[in-house]
N, C-alpha and C. Protein backbone atom coordinates (compact mmCIF):
# COMPACT_ATOMS: atom_id res chain seq x y z
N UNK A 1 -84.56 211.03 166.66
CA UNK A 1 -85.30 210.02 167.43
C UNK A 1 -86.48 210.67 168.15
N UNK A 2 -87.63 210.23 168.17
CA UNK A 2 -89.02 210.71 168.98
C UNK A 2 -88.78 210.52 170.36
N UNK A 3 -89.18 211.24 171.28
CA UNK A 3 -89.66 211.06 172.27
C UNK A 3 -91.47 210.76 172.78
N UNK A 4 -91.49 210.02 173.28
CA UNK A 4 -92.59 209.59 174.30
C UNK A 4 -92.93 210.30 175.46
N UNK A 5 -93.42 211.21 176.04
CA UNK A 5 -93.38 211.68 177.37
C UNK A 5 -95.00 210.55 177.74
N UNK A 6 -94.77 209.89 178.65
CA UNK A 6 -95.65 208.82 178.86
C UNK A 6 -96.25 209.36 180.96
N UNK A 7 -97.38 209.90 180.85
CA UNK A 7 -97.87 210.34 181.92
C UNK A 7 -98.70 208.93 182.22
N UNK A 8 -98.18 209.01 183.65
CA UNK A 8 -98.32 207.67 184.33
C UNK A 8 -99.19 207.83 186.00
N UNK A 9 -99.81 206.87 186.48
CA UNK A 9 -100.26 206.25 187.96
C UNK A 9 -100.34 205.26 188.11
N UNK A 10 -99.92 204.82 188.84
CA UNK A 10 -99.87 203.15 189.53
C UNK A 10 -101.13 203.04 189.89
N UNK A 11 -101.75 203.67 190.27
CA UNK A 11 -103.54 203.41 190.39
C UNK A 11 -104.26 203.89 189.60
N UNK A 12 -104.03 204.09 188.24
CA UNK A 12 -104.39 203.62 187.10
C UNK A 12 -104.81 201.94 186.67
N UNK A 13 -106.13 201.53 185.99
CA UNK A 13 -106.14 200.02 185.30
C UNK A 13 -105.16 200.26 183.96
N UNK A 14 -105.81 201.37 183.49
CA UNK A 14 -104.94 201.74 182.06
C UNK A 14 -103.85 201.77 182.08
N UNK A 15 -103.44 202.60 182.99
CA UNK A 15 -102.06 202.65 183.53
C UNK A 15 -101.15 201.24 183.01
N UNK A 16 -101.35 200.04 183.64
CA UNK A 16 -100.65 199.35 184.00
C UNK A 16 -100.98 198.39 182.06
N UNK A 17 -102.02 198.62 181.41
CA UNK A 17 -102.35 197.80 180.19
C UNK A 17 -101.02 198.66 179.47
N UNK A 18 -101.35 200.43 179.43
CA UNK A 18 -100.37 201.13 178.29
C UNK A 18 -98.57 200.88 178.85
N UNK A 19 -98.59 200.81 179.87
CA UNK A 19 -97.20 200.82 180.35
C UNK A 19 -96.60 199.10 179.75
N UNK A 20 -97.18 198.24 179.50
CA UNK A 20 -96.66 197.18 178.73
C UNK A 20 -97.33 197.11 176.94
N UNK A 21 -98.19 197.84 176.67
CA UNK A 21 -98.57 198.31 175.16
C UNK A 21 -97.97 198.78 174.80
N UNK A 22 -97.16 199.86 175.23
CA UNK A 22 -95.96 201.06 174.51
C UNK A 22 -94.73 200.90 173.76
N UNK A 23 -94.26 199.61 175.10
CA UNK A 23 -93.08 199.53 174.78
C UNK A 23 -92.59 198.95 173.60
N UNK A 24 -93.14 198.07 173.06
CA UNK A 24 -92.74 197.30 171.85
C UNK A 24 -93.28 198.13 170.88
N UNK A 25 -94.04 199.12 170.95
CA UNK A 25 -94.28 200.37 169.76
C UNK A 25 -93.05 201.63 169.81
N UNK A 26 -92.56 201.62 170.72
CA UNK A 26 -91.30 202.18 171.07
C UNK A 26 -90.27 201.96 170.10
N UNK A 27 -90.17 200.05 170.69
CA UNK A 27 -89.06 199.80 170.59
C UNK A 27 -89.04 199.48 169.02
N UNK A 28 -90.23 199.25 168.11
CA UNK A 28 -90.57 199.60 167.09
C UNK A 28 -89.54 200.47 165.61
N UNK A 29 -89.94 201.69 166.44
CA UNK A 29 -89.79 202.60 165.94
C UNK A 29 -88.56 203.67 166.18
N UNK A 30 -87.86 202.75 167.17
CA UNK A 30 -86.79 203.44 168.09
C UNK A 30 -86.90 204.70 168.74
N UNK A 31 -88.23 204.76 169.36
CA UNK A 31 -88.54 205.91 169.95
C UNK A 31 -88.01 205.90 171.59
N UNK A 32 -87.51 206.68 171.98
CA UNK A 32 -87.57 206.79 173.50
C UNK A 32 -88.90 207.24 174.22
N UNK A 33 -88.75 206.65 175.32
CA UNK A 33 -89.93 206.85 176.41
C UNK A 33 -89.76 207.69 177.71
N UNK A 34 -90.22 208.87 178.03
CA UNK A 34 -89.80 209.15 179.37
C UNK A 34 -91.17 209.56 180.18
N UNK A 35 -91.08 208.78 181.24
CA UNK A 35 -91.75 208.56 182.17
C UNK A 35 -92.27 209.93 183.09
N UNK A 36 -93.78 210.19 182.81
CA UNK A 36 -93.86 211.37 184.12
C UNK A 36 -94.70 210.95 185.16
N UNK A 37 -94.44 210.57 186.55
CA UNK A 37 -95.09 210.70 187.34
C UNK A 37 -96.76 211.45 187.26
N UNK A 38 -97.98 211.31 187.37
CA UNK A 38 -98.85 212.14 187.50
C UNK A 38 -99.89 211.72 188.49
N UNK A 39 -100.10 212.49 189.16
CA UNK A 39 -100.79 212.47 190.28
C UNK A 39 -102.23 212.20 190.14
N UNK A 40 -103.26 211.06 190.17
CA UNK A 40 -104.44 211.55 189.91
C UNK A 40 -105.38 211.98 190.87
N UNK A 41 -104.84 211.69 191.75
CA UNK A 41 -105.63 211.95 193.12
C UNK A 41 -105.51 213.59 192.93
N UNK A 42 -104.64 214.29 192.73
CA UNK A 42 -104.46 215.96 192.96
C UNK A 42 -105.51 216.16 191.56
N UNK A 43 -104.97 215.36 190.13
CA UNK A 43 -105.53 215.93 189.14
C UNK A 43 -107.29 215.76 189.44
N UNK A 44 -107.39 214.96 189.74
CA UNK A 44 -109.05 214.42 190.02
C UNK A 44 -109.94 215.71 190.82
N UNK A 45 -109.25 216.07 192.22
CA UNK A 45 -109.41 217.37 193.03
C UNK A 45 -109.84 218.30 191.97
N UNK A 46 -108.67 218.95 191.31
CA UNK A 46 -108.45 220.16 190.37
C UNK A 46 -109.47 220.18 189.83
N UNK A 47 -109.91 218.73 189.30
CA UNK A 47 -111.25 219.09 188.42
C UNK A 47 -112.33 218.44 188.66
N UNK A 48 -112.38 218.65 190.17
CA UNK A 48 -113.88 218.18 190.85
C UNK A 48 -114.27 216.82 189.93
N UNK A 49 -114.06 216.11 189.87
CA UNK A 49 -113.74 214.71 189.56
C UNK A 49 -114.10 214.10 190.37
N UNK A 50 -115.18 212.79 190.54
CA UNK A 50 -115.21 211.85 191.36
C UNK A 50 -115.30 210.29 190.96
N UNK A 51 -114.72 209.62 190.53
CA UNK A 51 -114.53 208.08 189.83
C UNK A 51 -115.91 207.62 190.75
N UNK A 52 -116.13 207.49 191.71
CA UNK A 52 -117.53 206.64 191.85
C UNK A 52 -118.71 207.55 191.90
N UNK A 53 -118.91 208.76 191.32
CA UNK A 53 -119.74 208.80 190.40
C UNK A 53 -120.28 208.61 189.26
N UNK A 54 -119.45 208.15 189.05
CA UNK A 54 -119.84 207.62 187.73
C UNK A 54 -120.78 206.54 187.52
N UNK A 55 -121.83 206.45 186.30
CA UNK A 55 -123.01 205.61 186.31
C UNK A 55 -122.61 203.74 186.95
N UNK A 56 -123.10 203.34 187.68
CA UNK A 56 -123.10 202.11 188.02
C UNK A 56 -123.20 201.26 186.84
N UNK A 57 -123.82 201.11 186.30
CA UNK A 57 -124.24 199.80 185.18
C UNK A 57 -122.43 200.48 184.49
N UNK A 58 -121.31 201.35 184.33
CA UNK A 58 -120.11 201.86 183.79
C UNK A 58 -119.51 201.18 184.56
N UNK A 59 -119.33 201.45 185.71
CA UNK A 59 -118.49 200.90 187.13
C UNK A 59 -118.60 199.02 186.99
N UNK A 60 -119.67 198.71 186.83
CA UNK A 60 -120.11 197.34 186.78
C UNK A 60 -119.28 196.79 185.86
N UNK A 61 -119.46 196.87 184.41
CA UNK A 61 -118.67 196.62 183.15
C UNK A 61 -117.18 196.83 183.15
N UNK A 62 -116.94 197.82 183.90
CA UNK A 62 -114.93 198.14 184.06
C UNK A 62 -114.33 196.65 183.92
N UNK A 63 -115.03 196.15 184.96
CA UNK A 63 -114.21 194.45 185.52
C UNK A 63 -113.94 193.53 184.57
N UNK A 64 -115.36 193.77 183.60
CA UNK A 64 -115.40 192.52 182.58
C UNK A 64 -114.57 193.13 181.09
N UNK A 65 -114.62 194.64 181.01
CA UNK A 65 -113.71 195.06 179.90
C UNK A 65 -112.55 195.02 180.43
N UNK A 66 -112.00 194.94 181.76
CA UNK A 66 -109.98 194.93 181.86
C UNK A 66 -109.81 193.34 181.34
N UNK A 67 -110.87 192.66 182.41
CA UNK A 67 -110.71 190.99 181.93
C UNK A 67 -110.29 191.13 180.06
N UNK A 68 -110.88 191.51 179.40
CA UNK A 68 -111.08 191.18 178.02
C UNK A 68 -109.50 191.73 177.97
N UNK A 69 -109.31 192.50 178.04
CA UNK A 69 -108.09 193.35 177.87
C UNK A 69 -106.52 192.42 178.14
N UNK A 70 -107.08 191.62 179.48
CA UNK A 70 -105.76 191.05 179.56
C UNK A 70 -105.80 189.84 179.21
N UNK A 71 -106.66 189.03 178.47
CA UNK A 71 -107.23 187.88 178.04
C UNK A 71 -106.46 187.78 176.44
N UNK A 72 -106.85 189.25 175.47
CA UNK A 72 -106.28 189.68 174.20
C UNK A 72 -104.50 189.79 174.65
N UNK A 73 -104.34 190.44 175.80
CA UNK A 73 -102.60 190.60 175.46
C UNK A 73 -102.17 189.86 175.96
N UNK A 74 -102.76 188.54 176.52
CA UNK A 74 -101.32 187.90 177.61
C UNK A 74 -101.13 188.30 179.22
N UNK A 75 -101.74 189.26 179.59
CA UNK A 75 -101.35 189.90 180.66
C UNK A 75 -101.73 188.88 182.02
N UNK A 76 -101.14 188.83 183.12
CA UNK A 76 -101.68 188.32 184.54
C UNK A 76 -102.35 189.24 185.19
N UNK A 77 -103.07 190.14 184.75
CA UNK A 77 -103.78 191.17 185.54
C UNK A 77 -104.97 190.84 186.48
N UNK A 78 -105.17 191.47 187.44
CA UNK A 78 -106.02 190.96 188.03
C UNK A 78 -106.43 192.20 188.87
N UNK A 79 -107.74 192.91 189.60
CA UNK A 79 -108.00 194.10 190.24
C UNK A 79 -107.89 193.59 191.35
N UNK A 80 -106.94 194.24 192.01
CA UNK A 80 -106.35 193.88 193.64
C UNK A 80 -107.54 193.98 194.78
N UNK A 81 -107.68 193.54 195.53
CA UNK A 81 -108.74 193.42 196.47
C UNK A 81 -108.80 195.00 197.21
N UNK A 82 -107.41 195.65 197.55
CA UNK A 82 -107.65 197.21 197.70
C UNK A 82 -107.60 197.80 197.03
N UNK A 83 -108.94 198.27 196.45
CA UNK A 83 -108.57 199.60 195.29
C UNK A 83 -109.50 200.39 195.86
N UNK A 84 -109.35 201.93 195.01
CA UNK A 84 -108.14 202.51 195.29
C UNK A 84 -107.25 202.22 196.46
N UNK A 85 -105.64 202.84 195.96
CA UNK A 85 -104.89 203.04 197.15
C UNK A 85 -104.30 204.38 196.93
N UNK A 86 -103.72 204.72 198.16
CA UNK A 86 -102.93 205.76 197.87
C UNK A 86 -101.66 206.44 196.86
N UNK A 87 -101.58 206.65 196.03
CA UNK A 87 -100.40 206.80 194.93
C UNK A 87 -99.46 207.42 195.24
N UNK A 88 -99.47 208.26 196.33
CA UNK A 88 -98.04 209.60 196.34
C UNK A 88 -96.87 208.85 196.72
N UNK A 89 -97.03 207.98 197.25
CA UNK A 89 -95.12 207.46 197.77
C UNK A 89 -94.76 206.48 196.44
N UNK A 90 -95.88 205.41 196.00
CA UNK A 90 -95.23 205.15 194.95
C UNK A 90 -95.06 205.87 193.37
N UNK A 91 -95.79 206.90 193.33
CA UNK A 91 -95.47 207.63 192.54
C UNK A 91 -93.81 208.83 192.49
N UNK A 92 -93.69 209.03 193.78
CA UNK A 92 -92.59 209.34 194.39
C UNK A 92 -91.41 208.42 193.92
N UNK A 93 -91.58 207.23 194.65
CA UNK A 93 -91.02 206.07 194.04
C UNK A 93 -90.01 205.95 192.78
N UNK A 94 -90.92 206.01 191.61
CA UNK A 94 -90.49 206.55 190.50
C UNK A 94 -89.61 207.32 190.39
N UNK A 95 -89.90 208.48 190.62
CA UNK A 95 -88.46 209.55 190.99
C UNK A 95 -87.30 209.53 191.46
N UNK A 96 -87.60 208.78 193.05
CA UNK A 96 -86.60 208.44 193.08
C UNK A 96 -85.34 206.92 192.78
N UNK A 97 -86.44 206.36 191.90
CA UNK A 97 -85.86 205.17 191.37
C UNK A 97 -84.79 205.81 189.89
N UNK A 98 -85.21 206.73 189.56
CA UNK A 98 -84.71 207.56 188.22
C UNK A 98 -83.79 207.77 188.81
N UNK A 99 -83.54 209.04 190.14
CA UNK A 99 -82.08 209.07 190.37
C UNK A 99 -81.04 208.26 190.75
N UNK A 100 -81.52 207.44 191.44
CA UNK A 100 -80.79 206.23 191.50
C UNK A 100 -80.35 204.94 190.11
N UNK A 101 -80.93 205.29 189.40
CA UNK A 101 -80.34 204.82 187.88
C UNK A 101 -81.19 203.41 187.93
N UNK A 102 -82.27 203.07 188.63
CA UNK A 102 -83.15 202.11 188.69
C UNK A 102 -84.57 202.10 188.19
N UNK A 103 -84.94 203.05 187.09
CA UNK A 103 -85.84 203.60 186.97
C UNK A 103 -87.13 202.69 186.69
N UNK A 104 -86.35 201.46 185.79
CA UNK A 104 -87.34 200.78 184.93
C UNK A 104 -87.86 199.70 185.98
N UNK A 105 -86.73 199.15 186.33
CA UNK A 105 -86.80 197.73 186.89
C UNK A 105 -87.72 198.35 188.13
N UNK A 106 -87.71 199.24 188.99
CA UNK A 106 -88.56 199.96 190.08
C UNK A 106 -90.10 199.52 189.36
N UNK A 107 -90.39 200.32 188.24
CA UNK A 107 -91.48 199.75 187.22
C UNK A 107 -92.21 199.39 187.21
N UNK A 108 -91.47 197.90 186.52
CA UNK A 108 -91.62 196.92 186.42
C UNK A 108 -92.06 196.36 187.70
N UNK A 109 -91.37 196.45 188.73
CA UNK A 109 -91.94 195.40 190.25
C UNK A 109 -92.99 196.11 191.10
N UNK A 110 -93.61 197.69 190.77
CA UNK A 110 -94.45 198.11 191.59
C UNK A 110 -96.02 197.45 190.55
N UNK A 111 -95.64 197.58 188.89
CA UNK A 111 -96.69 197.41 188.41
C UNK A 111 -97.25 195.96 188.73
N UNK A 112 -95.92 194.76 188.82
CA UNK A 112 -96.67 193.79 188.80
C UNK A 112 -96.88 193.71 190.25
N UNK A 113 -96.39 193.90 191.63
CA UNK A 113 -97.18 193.88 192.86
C UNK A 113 -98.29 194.37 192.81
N UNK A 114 -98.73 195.36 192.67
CA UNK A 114 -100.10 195.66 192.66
C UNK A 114 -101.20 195.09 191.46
N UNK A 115 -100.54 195.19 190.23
CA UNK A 115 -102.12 194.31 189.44
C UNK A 115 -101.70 193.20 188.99
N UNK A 116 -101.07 192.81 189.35
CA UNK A 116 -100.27 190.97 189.37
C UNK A 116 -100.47 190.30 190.67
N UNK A 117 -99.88 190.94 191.26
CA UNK A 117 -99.84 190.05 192.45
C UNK A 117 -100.55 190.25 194.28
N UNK A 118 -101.89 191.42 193.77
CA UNK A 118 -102.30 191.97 194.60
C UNK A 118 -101.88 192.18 195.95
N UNK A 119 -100.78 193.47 195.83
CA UNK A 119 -100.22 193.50 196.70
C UNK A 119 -99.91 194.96 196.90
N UNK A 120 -101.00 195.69 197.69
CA UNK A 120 -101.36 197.05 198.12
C UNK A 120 -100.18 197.48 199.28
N UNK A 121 -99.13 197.05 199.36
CA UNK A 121 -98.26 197.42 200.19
C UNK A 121 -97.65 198.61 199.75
N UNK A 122 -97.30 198.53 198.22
CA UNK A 122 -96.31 199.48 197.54
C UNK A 122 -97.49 200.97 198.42
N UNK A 123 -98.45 201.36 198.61
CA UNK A 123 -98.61 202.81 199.13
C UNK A 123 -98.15 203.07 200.65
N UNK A 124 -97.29 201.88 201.05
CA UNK A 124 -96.94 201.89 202.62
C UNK A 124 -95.32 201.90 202.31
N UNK A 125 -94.92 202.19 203.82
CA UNK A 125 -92.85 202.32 203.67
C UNK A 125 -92.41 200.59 203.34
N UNK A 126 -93.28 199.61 203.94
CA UNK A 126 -92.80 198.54 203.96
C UNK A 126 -93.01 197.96 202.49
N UNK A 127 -94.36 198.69 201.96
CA UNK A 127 -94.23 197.79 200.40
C UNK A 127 -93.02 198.35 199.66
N UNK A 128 -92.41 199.69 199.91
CA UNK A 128 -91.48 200.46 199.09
C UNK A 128 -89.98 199.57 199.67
N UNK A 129 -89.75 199.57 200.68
CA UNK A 129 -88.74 198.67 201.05
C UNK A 129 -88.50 197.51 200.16
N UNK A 130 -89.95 196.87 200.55
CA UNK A 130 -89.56 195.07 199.74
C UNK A 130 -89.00 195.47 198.03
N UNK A 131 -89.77 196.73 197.53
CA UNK A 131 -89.41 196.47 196.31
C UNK A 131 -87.89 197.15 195.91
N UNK A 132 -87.62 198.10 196.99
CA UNK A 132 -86.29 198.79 196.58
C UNK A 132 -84.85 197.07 196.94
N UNK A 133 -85.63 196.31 198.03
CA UNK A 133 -84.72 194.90 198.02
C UNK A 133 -84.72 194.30 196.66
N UNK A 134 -85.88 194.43 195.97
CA UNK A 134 -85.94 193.36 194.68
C UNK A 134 -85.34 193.64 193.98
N UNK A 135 -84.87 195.50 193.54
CA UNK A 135 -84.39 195.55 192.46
C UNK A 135 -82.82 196.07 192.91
N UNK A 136 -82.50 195.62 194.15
CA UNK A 136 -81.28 195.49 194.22
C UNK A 136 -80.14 196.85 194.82
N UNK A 137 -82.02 197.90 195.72
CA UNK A 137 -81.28 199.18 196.20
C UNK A 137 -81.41 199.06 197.98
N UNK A 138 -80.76 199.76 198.45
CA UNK A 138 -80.90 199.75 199.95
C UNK A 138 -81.93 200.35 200.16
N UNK A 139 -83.18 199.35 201.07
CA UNK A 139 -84.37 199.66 201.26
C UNK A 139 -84.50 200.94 202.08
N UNK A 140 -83.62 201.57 203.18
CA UNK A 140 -83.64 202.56 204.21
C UNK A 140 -83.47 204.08 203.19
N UNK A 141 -82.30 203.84 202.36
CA UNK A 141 -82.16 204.86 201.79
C UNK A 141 -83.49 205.22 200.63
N UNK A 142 -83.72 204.39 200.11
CA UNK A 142 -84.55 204.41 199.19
C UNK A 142 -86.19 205.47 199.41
N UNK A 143 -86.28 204.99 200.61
CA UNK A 143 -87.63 205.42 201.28
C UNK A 143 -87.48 206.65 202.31
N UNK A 144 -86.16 206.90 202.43
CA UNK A 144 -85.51 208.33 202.61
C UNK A 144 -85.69 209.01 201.67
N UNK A 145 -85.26 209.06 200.48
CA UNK A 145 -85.25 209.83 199.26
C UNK A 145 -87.01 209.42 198.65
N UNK A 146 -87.80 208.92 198.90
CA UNK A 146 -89.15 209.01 198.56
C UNK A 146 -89.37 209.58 199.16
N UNK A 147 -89.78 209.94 200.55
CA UNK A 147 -90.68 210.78 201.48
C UNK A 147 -89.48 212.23 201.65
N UNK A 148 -88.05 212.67 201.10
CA UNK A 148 -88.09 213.53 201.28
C UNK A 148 -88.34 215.17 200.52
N UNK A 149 -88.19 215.79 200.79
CA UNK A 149 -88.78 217.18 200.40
C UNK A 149 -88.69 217.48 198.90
N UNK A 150 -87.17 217.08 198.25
CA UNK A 150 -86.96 217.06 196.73
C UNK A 150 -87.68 216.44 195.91
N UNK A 151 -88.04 214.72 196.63
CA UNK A 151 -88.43 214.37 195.50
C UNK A 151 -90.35 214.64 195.65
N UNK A 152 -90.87 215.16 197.07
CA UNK A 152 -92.18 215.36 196.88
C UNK A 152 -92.62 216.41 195.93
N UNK A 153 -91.57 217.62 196.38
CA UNK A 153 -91.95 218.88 195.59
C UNK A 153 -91.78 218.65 194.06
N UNK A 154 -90.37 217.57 193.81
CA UNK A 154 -90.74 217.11 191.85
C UNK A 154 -91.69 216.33 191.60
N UNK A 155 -92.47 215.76 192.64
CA UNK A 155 -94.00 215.00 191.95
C UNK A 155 -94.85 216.52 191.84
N UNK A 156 -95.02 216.91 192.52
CA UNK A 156 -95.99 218.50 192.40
C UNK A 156 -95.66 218.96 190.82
N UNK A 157 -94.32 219.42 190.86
CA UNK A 157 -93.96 220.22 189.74
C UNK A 157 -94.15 219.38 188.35
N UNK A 158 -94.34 217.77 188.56
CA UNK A 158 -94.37 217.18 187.05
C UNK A 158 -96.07 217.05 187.10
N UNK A 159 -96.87 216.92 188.29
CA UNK A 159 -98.07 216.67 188.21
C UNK A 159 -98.22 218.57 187.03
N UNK A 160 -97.97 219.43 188.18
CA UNK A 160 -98.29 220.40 187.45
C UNK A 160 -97.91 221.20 186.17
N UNK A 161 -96.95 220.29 185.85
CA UNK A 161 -96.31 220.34 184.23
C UNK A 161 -97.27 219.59 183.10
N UNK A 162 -97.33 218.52 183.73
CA UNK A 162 -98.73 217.76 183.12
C UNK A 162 -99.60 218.79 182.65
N UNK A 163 -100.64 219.23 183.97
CA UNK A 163 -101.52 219.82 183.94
C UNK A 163 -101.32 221.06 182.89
N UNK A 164 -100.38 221.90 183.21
CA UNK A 164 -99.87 223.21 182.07
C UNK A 164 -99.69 222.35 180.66
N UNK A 165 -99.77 220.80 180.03
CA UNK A 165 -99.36 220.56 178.83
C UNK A 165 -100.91 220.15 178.54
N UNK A 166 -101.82 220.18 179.06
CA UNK A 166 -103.30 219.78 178.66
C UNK A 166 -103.30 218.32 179.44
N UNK A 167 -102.34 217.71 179.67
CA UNK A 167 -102.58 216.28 180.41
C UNK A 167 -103.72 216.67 180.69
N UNK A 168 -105.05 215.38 181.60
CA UNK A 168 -105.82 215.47 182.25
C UNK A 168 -106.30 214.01 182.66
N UNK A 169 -105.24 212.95 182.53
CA UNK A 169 -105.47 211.41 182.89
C UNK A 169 -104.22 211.18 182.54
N UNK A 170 -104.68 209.56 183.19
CA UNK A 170 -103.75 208.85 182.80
C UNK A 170 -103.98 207.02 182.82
N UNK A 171 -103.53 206.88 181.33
CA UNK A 171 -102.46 207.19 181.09
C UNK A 171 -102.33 207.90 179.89
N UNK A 172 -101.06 209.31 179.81
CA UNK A 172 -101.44 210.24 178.75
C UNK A 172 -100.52 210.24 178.06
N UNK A 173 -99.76 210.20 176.57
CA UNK A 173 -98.41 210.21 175.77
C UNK A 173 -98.39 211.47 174.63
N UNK A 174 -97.59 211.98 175.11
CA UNK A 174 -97.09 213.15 174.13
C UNK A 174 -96.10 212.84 173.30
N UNK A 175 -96.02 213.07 171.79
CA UNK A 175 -95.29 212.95 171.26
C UNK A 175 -95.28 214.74 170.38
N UNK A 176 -94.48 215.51 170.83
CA UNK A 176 -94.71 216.75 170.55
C UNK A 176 -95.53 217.36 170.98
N UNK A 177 -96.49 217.66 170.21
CA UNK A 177 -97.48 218.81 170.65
C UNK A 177 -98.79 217.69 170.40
N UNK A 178 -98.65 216.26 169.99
CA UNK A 178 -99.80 216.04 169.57
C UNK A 178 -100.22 214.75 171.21
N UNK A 179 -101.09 214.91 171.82
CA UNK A 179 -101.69 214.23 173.03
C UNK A 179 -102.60 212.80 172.53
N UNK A 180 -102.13 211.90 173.47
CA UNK A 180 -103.01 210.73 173.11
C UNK A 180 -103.08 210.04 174.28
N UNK A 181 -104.97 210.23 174.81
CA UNK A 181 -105.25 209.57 175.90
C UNK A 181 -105.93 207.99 175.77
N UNK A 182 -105.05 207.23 176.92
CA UNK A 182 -105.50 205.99 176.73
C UNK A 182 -104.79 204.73 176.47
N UNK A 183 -105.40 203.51 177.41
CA UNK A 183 -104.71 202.91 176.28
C UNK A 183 -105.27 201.70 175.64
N UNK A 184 -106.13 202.73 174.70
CA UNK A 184 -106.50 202.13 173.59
C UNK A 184 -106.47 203.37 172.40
N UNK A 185 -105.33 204.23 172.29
CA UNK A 185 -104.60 205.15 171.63
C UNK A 185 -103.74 204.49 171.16
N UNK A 186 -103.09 203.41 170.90
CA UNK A 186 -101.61 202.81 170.32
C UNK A 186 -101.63 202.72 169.09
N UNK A 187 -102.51 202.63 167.97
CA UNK A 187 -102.69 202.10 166.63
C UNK A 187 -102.41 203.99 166.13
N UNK A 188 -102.71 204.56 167.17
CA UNK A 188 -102.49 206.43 166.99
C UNK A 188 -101.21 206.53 167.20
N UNK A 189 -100.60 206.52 168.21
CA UNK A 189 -99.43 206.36 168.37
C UNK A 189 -98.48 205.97 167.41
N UNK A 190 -98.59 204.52 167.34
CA UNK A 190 -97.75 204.10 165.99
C UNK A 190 -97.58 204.57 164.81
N UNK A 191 -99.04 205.64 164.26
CA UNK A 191 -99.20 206.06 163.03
C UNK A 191 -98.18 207.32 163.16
N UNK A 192 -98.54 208.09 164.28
CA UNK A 192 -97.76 209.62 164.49
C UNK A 192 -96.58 208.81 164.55
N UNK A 193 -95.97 207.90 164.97
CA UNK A 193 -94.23 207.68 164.88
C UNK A 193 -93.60 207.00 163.69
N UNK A 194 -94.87 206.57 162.99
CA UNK A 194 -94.47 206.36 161.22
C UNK A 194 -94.42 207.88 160.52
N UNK A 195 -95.07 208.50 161.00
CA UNK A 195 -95.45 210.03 160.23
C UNK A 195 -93.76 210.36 160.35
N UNK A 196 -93.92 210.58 161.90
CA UNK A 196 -91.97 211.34 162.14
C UNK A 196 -91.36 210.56 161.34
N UNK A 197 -91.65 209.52 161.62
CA UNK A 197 -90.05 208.89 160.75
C UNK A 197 -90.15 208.85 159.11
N UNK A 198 -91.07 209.36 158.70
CA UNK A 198 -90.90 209.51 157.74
C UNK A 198 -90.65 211.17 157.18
N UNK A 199 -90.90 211.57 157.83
CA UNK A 199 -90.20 213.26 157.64
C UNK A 199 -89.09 213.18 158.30
């Protein structure tokens, strides 16, 4: 069976298009998916990176190419009135939604609060609360084990596992040794998991 290592940010646009593109190419092909946290705010630093530098008449067009994007799949997407936000607690999040055996459904309710239902809370304790209520974990503990020391230092160590595998965005999918950024990479994807399965 293939694995997916699927490098992820909640403040990602892409982010949130590939994280519902994947899965039915996944589930396809019976590939598994595992989820890495990646930091872009640290990765962005690392490589002197600045998103609003980038040419205006680029920045301008973003809005009207996500529109198109979620128009073709179905999606309720919409760019939340705060963007950027901060990513480290809900990226944290993640982590500790994994140990708690809640990994997906966590997901699922941070992606659609923020580009569904514009709702910039998830980078605060109280947006992490409401969503650890939704999917059915104790909000106190939950946001204990986000802000503490284990699970910050495993966002570091997967950001910087990323970084040591060539990652350098997101959203990024490894399937072996071969990298595919984007998500408008899936028609790639699918081909490399016809290739495996056919060897």
């Amino acid at each position: 069976m293939a694995t997916i290592d699927f490098y992820w940010d909640i403040g990602s646009t892409n982010t949130y298009f590939a994280f519902h593109l994947i899965r039915p190419i996944a589930e396809k092909h019976g590939a598994d998916i595992v989820m890495h946290p990646f930091n872009l705010g640290f990765v962005f630093r690392h490589h002197d990176y600045v998103l609003q530098d980038e040419p205006a008449a680029k920045l301008r067009n973003r809005g009207r190419d996500l529109a198109r994007w979620a128009e073709k799949h179905g999606l309720p997407f919409r760019v939340p009135d705060r963007f950027p936000i901060k990513t480290s607690r809900p990226l944290r999040g993640g982590l500790a939604a994994r140990e708690l055996g809640a990994e997906t459904p966590y997901l699922d309710a941070v992606f659609a609060r923020y580009w569904e239902r514009n709702d910039p809370s998830i980078a605060e304790v109280a947006g992490m609360e409401a969503v650890a209520r939704d999917i059915g974990l104790d909000p106190a503990a939950f946001v204990a084990l986000c802000d503490g020391p284990e699970i910050r230092q495993a966002l570091i160590d997967e950001t910087r596992a990323g970084l040591d595998r060539g990652v350098f965005g997101a959203p990024s999918f490894c399937i072996g040794d071969e990298l595919f950024w984007g998500k408008d990479r899936m028609e790639f994807i699918d081909d490399e998991l016809a290739r495996l399965g056919r060897n």
